[in-house]
N, C-alpha and C. Protein backbone atom coordinates (compact mmCIF):
# COMPACT_ATOMS: atom_id res chain seq x y z
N UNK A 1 6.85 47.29 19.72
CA UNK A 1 7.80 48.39 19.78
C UNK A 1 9.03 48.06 18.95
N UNK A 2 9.80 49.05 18.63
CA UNK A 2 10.71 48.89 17.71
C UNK A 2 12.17 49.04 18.40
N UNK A 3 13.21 48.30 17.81
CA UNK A 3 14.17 48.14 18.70
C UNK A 3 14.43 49.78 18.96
N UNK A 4 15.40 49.38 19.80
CA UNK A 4 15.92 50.97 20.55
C UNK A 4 17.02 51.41 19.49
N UNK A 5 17.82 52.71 19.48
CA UNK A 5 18.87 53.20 19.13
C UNK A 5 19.83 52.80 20.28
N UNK A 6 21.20 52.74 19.78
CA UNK A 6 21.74 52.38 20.48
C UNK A 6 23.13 53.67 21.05
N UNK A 7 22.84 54.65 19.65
CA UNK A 7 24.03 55.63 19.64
C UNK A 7 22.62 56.79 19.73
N UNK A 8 23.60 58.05 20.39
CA UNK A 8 22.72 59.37 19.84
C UNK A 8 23.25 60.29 18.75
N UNK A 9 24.01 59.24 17.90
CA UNK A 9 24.29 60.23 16.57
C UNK A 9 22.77 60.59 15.86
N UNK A 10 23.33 61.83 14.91
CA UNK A 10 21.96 62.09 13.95
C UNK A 10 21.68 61.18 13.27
N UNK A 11 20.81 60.83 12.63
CA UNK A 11 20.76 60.39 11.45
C UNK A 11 20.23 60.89 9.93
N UNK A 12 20.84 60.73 9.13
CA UNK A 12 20.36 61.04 7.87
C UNK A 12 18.99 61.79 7.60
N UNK A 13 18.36 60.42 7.88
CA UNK A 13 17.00 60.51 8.45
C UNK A 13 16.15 61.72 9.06
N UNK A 14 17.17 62.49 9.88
CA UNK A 14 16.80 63.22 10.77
C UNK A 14 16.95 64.95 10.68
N UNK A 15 17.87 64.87 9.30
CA UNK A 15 18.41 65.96 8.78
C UNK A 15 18.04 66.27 7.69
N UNK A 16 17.96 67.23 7.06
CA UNK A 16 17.50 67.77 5.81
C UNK A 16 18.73 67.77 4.84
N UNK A 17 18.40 67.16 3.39
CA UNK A 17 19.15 66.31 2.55
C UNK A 17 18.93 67.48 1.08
N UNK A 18 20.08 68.11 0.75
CA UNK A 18 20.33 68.80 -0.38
C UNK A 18 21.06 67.93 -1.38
N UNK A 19 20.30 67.17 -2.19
CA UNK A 19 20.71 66.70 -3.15
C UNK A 19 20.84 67.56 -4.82
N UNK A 20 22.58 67.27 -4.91
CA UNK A 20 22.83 68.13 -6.31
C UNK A 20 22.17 67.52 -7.82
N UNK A 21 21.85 66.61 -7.38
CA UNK A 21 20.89 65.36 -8.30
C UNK A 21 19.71 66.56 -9.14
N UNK A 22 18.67 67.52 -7.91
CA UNK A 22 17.79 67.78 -8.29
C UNK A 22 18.16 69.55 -8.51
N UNK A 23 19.18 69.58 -8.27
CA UNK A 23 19.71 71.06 -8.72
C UNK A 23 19.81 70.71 -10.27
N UNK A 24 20.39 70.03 -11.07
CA UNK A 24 20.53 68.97 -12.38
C UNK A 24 19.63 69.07 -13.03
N UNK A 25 18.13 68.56 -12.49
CA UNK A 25 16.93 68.53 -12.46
C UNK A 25 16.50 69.77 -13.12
N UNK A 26 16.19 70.66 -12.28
CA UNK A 26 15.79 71.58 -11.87
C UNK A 26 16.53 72.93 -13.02
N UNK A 27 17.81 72.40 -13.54
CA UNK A 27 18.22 73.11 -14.45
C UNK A 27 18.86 74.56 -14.14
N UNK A 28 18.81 74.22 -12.60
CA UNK A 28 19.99 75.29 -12.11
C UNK A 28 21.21 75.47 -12.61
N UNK A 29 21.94 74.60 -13.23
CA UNK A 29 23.14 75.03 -14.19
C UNK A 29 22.82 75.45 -15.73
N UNK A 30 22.20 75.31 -16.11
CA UNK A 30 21.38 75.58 -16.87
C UNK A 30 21.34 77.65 -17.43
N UNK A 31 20.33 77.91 -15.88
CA UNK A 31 20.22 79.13 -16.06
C UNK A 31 21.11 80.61 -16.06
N UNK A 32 20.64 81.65 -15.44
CA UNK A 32 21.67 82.52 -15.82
C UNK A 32 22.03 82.80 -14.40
N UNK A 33 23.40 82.80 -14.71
CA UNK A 33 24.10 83.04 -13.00
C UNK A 33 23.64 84.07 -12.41
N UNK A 34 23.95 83.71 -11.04
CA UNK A 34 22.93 84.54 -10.16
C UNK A 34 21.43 84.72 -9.93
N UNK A 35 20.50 84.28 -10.52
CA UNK A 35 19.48 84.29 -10.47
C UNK A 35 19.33 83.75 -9.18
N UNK A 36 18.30 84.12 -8.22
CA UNK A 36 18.01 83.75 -7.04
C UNK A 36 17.17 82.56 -7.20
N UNK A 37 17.13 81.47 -6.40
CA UNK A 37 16.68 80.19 -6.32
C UNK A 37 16.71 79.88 -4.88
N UNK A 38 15.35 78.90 -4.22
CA UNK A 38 14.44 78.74 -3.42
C UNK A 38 14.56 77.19 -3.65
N UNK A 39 14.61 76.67 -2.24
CA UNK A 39 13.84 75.14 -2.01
C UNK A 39 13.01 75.43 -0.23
N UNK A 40 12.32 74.41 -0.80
CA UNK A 40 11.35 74.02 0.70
C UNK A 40 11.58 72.85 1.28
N UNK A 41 11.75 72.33 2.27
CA UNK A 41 11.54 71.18 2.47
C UNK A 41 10.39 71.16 3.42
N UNK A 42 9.35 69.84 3.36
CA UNK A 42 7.97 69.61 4.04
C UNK A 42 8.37 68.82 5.06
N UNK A 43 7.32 68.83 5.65
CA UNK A 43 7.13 67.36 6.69
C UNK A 43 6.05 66.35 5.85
N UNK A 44 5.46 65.27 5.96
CA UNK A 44 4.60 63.85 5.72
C UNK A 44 3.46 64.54 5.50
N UNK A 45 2.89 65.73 5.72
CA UNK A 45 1.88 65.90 5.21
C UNK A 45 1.87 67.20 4.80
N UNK A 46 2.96 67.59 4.31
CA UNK A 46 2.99 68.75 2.98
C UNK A 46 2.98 70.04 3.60
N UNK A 47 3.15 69.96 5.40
CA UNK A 47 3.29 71.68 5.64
C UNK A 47 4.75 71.53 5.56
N UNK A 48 5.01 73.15 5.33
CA UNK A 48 6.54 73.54 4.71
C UNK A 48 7.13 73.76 6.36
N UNK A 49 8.52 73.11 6.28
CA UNK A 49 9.69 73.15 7.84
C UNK A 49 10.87 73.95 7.54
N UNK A 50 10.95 74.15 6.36
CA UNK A 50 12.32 75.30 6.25
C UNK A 50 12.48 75.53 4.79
N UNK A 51 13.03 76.88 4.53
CA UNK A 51 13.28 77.05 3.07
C UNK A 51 14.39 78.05 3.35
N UNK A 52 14.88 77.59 1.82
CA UNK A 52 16.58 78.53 1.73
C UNK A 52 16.67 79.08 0.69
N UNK A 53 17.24 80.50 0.39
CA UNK A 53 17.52 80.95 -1.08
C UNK A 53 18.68 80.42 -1.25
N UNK A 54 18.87 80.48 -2.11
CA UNK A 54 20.24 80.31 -3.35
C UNK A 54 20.67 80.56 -4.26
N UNK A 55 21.92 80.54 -5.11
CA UNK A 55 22.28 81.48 -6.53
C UNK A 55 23.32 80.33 -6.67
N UNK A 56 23.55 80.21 -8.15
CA UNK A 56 24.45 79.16 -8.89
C UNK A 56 25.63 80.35 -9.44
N UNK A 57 27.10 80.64 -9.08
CA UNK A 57 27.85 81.29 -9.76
C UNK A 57 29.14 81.48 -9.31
N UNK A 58 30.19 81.89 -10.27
CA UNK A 58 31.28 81.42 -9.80
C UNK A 58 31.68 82.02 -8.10
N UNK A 59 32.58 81.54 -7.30
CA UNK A 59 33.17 82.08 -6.22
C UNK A 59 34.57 83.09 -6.39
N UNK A 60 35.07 83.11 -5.69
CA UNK A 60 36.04 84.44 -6.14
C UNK A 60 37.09 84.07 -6.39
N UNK A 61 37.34 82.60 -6.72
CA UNK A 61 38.13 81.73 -7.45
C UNK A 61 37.84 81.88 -8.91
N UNK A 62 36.49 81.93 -8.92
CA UNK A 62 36.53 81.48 -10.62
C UNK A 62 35.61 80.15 -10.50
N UNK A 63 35.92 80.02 -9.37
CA UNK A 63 35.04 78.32 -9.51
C UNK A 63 33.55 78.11 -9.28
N UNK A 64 32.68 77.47 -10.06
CA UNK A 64 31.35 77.73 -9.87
C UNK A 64 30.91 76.93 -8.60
N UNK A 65 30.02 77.65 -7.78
CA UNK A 65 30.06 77.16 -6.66
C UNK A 65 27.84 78.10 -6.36
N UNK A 66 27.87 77.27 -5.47
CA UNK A 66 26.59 77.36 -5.06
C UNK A 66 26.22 78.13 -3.79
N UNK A 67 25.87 79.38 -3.87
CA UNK A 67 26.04 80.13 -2.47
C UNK A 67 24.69 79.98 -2.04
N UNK A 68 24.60 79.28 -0.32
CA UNK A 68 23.31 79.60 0.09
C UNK A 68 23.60 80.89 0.86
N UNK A 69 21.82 80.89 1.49
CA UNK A 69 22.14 82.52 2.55
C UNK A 69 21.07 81.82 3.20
N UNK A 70 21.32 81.68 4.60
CA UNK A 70 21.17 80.61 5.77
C UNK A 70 20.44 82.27 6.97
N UNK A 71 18.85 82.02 6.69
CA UNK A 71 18.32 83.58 7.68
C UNK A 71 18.73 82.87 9.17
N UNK A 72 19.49 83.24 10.08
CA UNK A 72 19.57 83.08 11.54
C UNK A 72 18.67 84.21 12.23
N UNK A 73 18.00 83.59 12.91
CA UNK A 73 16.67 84.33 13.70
C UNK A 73 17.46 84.98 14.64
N UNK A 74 16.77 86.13 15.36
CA UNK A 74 16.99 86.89 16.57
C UNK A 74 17.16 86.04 17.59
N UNK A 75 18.41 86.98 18.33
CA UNK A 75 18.59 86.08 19.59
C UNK A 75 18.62 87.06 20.47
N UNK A 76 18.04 87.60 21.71
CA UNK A 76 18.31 88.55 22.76
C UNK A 76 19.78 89.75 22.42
N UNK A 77 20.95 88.65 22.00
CA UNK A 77 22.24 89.69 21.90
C UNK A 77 22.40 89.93 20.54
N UNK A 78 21.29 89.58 19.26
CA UNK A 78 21.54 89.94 17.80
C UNK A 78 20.62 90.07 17.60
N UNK A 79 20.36 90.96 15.92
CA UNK A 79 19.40 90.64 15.79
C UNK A 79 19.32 89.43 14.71
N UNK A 80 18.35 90.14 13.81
CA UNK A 80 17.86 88.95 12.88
C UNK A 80 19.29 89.24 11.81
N UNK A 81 19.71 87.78 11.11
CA UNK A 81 20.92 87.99 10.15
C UNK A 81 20.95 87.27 9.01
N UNK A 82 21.31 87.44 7.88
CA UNK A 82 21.69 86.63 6.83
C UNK A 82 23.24 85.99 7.18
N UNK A 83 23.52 84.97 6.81
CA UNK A 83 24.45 83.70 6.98
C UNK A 83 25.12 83.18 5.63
N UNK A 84 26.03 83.98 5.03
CA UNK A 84 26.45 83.10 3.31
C UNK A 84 27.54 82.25 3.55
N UNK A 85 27.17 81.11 2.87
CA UNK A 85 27.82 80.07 2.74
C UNK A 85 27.75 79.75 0.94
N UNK A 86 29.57 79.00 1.07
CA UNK A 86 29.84 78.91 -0.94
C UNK A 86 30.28 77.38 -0.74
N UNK A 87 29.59 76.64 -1.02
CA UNK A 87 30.01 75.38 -1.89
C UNK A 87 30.40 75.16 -2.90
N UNK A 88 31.84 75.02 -3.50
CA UNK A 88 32.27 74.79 -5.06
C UNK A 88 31.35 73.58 -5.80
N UNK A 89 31.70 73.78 -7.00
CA UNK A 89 31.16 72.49 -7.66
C UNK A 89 32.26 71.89 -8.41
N UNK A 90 32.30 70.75 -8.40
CA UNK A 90 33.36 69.96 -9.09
C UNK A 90 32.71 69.17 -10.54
N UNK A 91 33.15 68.39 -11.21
CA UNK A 91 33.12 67.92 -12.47
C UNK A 91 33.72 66.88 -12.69
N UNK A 92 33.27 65.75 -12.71
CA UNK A 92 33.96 64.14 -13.50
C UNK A 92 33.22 63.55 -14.62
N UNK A 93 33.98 63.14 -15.59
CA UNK A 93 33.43 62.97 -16.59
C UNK A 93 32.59 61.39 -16.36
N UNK A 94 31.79 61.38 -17.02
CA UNK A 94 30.75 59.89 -17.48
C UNK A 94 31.39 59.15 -18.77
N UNK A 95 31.25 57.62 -17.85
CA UNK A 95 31.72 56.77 -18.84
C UNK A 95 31.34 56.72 -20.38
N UNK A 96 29.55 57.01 -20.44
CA UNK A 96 29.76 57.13 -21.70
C UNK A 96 29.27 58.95 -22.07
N UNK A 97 29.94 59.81 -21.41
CA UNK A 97 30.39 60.99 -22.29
C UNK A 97 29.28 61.88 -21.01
N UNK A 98 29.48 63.10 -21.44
CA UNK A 98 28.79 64.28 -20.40
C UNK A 98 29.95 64.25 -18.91
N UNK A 99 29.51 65.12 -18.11
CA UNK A 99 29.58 64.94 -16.98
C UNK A 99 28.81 65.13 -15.52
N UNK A 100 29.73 64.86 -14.99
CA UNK A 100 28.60 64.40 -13.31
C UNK A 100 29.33 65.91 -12.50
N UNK A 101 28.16 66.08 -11.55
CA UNK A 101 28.45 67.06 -10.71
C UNK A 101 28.67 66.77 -9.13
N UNK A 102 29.14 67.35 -8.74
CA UNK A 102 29.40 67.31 -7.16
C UNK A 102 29.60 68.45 -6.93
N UNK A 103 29.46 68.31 -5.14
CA UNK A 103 29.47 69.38 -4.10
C UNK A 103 30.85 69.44 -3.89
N UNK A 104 32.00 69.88 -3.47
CA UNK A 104 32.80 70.02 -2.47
C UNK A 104 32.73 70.82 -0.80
N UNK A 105 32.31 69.91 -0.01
CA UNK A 105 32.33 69.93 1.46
C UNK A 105 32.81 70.86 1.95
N UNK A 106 32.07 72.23 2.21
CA UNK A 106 33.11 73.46 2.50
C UNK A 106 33.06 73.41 4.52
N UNK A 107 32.58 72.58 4.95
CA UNK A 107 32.84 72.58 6.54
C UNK A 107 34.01 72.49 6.71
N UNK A 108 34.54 73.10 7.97
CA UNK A 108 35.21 72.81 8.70
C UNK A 108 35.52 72.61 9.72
N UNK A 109 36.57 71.08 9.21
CA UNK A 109 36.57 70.84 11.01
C UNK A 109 37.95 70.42 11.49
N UNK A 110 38.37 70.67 12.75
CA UNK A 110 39.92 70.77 12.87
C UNK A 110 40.94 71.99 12.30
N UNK A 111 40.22 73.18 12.03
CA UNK A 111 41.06 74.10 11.50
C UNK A 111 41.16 73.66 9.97
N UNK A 112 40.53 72.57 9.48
CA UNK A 112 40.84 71.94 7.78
C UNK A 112 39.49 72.20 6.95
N UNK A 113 39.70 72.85 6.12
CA UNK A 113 38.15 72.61 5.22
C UNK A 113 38.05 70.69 4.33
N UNK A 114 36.69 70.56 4.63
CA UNK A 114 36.75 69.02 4.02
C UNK A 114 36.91 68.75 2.68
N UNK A 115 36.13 69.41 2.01
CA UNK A 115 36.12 69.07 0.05
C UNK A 115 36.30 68.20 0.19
N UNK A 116 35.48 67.25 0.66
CA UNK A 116 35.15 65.87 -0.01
C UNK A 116 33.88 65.82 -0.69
N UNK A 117 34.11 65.08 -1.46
CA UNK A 117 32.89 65.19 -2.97
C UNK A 117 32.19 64.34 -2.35
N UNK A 118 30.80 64.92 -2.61
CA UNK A 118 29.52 64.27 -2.47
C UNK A 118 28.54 64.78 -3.30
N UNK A 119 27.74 63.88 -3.44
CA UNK A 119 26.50 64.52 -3.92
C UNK A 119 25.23 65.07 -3.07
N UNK A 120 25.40 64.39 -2.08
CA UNK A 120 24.07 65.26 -1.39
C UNK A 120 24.88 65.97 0.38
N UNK A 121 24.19 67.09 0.53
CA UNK A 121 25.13 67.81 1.89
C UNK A 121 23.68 67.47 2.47
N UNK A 122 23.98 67.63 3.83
CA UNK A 122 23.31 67.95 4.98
C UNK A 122 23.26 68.85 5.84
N UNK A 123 21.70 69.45 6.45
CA UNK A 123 21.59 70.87 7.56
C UNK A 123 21.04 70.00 8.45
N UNK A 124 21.86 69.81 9.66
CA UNK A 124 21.09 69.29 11.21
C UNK A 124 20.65 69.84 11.67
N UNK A 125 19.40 69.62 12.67
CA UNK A 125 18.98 70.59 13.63
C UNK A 125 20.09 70.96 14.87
N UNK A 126 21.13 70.80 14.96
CA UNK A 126 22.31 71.19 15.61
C UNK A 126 22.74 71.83 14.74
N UNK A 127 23.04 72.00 13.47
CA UNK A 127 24.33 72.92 12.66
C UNK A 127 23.60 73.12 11.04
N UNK A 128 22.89 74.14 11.02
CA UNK A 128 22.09 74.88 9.55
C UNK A 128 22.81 75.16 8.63
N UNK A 129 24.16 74.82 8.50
CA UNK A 129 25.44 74.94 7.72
C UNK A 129 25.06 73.61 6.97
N UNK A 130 25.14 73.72 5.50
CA UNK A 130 25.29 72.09 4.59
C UNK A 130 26.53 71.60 4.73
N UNK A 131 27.08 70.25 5.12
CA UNK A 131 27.90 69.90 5.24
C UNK A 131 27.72 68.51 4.68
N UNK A 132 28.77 67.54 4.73
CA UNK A 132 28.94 66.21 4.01
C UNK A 132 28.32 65.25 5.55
N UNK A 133 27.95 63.51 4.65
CA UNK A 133 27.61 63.23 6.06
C UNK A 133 28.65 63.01 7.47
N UNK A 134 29.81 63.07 6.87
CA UNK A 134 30.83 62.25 7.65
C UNK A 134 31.53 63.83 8.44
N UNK A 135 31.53 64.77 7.92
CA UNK A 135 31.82 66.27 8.97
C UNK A 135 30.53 66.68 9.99
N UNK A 136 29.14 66.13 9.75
CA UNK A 136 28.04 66.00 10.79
C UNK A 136 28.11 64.56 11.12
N UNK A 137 29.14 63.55 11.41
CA UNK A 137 29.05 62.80 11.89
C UNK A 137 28.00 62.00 12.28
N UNK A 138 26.85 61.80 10.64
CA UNK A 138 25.96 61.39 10.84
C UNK A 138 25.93 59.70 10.57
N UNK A 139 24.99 59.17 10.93
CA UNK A 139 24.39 57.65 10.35
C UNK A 139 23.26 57.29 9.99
N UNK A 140 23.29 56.12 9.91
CA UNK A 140 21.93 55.50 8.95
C UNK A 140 20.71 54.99 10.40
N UNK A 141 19.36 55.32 10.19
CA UNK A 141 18.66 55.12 11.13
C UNK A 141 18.72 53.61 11.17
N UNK A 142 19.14 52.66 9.97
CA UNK A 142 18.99 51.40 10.64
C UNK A 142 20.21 50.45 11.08
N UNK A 143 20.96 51.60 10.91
CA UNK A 143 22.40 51.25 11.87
C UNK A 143 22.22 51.30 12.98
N UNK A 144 21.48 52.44 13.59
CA UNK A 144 21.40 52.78 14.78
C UNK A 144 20.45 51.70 16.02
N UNK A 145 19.92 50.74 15.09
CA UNK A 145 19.18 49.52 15.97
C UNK A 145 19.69 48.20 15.66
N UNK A 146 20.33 48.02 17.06
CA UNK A 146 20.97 46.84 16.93
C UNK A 146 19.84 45.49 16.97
N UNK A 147 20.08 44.38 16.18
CA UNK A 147 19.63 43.19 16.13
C UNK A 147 19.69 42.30 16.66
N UNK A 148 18.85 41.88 17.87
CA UNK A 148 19.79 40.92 19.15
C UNK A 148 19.45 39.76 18.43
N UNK A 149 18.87 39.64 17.00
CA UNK A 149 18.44 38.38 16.52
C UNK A 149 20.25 37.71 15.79
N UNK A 150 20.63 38.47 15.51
CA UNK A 150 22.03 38.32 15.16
C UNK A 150 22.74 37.69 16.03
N UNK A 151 22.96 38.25 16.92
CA UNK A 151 23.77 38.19 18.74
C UNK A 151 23.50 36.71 18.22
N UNK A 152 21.94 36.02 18.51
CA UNK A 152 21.75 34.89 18.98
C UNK A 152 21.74 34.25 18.01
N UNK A 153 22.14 34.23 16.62
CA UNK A 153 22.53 33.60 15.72
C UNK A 153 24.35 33.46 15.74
N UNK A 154 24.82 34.20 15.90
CA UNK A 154 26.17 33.87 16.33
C UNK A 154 26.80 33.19 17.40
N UNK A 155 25.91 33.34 18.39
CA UNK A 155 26.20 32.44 19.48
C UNK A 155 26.01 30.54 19.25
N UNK A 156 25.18 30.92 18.05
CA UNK A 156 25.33 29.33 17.97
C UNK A 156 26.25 28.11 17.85
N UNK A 157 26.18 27.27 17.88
CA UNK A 157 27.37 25.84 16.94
C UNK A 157 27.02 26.18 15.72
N UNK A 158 28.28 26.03 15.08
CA UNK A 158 28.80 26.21 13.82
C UNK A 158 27.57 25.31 12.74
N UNK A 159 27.83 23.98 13.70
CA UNK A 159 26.26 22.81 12.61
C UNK A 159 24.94 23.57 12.44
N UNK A 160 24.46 24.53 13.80
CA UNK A 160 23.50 24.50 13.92
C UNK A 160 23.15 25.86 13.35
N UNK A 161 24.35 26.72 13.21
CA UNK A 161 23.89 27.88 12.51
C UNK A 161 24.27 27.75 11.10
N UNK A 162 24.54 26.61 10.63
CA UNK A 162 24.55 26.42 9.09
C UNK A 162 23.19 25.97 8.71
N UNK A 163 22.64 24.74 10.07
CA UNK A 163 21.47 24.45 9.79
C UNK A 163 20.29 25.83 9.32
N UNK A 164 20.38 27.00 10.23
CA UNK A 164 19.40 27.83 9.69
C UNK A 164 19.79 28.56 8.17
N UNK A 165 21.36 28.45 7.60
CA UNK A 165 21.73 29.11 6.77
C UNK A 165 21.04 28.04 5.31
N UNK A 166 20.92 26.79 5.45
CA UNK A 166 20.78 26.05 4.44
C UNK A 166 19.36 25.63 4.60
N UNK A 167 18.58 25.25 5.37
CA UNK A 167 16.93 24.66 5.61
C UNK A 167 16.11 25.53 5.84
N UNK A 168 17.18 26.77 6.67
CA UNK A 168 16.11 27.24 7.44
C UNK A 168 14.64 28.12 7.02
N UNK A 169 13.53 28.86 6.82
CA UNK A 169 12.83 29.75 6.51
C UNK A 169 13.47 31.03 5.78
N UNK A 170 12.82 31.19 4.87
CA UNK A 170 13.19 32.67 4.02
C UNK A 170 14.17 33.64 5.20
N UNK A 171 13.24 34.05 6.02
CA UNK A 171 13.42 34.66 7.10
C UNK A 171 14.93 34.31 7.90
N UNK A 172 14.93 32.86 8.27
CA UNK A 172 15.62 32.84 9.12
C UNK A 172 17.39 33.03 8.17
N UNK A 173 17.23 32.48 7.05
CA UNK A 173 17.96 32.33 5.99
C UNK A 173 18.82 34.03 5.53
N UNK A 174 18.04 34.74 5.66
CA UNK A 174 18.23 36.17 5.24
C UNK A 174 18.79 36.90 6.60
N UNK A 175 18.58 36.71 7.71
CA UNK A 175 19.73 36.82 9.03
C UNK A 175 20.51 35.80 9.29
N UNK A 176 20.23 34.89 8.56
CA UNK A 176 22.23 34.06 8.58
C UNK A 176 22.93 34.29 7.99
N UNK A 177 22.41 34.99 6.47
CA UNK A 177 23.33 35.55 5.93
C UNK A 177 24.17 37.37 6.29
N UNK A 178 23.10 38.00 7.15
CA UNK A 178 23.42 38.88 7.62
C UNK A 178 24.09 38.68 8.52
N UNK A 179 24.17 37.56 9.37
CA UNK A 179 25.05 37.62 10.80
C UNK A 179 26.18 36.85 9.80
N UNK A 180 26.35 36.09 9.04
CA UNK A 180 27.60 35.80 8.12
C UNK A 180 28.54 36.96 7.95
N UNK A 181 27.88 37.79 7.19
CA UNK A 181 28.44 39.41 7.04
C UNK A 181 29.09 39.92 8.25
N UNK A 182 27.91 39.85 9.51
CA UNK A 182 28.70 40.61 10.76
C UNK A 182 30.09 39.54 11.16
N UNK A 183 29.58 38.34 10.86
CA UNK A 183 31.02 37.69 11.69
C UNK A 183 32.22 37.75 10.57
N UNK A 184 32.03 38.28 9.20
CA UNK A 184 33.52 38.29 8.61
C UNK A 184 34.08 39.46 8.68
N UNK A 185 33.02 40.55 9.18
CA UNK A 185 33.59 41.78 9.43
C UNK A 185 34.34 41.94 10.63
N UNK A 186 34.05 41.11 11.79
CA UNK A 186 34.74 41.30 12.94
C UNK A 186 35.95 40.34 12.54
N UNK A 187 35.88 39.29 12.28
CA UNK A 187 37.08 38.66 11.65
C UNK A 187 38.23 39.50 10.93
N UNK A 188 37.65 40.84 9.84
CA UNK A 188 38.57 41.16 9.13
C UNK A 188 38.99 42.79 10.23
N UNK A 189 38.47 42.88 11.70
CA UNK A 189 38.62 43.83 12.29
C UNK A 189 39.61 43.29 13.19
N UNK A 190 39.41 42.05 13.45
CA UNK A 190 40.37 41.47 14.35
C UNK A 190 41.89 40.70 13.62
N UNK A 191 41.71 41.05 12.71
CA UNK A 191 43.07 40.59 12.10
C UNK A 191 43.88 42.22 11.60
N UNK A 192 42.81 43.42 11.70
CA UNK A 192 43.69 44.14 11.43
C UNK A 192 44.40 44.70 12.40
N UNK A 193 43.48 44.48 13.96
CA UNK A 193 43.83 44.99 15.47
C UNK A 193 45.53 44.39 15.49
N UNK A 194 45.31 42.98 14.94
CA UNK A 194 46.39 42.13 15.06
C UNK A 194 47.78 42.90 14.44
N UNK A 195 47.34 42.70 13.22
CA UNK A 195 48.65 43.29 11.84
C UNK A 195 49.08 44.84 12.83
N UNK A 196 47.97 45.61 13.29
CA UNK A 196 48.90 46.80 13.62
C UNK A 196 49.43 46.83 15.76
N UNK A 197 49.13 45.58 15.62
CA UNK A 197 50.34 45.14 16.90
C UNK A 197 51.14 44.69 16.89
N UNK A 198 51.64 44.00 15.87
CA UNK A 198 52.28 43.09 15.02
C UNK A 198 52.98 43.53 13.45
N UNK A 199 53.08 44.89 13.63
CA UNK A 199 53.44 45.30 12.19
C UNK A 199 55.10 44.51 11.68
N UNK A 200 55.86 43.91 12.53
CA UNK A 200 56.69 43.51 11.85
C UNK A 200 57.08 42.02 11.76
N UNK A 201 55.91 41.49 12.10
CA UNK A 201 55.60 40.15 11.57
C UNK A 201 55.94 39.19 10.56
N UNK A 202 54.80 39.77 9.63
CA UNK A 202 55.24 39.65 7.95
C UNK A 202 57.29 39.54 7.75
N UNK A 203 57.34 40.72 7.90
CA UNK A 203 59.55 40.61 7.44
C UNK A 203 59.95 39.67 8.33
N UNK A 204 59.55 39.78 9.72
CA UNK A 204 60.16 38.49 10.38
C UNK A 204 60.16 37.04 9.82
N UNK A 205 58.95 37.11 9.42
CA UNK A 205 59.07 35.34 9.24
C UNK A 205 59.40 35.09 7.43
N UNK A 206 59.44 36.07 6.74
CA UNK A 206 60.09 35.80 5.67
C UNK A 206 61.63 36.49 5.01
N UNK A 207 62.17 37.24 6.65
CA UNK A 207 63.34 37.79 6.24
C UNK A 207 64.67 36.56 6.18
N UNK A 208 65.92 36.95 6.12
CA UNK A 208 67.03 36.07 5.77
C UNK A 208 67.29 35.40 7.23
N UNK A 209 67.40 33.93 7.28
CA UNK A 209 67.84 32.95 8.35
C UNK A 209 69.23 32.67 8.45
N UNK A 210 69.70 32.57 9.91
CA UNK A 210 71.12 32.70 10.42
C UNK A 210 71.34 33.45 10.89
């Protein structure tokens, strides 16, 4: 069996992934605005789990932006509805010449729209709206399983967990260096807990004496 999850966030994994990569591809900027445009996404063995129209053209800014139309099924108190949603597109240039595209993050959350640039949005099975991963407060499925092989590599003596870092097996070698990682990260978490209990530290001990 495979370790457990430890959080019930989504994961990536778990959500359907609109990458502007294959809009690029696909030569959706390319064509003539407005033209209606279709994706599917499958499951592992090629039956189709959802599909969305779409149109590439400016928003009522001026700014070219990507409108889906999101069908929401009948519910007892509605009926069946179309759902439009406009994602802008942004533009940074490439080091060596052209440029790159992005989404801007039209969720909102807190009363704030996000526009944070990404390249690929996400639709959860909680929220059919594309959003960025960090406004679906999503993670990585192999974040979500903790490694008690770590735990017990950190618990060791310092000799003895160098011993597996320097002799030890491919294996054992490649989680010492991973629990290395976890212990400088808590190191650099616990010095910042520190600095912001301690914010006036620093001037104290190098301000003027007498």
């Amino acid at each position: 069996m495979g370790r457990k999850r430890w959080t019930d966030r989504l994961t990536v994994e778990e959500c359907l992934a609109f990458d502007i990569g294959n809009l690029v591809r696909a030569g959706a900027f390319d064509a003539e605005r407005g033209v209606p445009c279709y994706t599917t996404w499958t499951d592992s063995v090629g039956n189709p789990i959802w599909s969305i129209k779409f149109r590439v053209f400016p928003d009522r800014t001026g700014a070219l932006a990507v409108h889906f139309y999101h069908r929401v099924a009948a519910t007892p108190s509605a009926p069946e509805r179309i759902l439009h949603q406009t994602v802008q597109i942004t533009t940074t240039d490439c080091n060596f010449g052209g440029i790159r595209r992005w989404f801007k993050c039209a969720m909102v959350k807190d009363g704030y729209l996000c526009k944070r640039r990404v390249r690929v949005l996400y639709s959860t099975p909680r929220e059919r709206l594309f959003g960025c991963r960090e406004c679906h407060y999503l993670t990585y499925e192999s974040a979500q399983k903790h490694d008690k092989r770590i735990d017990w590599l950190l618990k060791l003596p310092i000799e003895e967990f160098s011993k597996h870092l320097a002799t030890g097996s491919l294996r054992q070698r490649l989680l010492a260096v991973r629990a290395s990682t976890t212990r400088l990260l808590r190191m650099q978490k616990k010095v910042q807990r520190l600095r912001k209990k301690s914010p006036n530290l620093h001037a104290q001990a190098v301000g003027p004496r007498g």
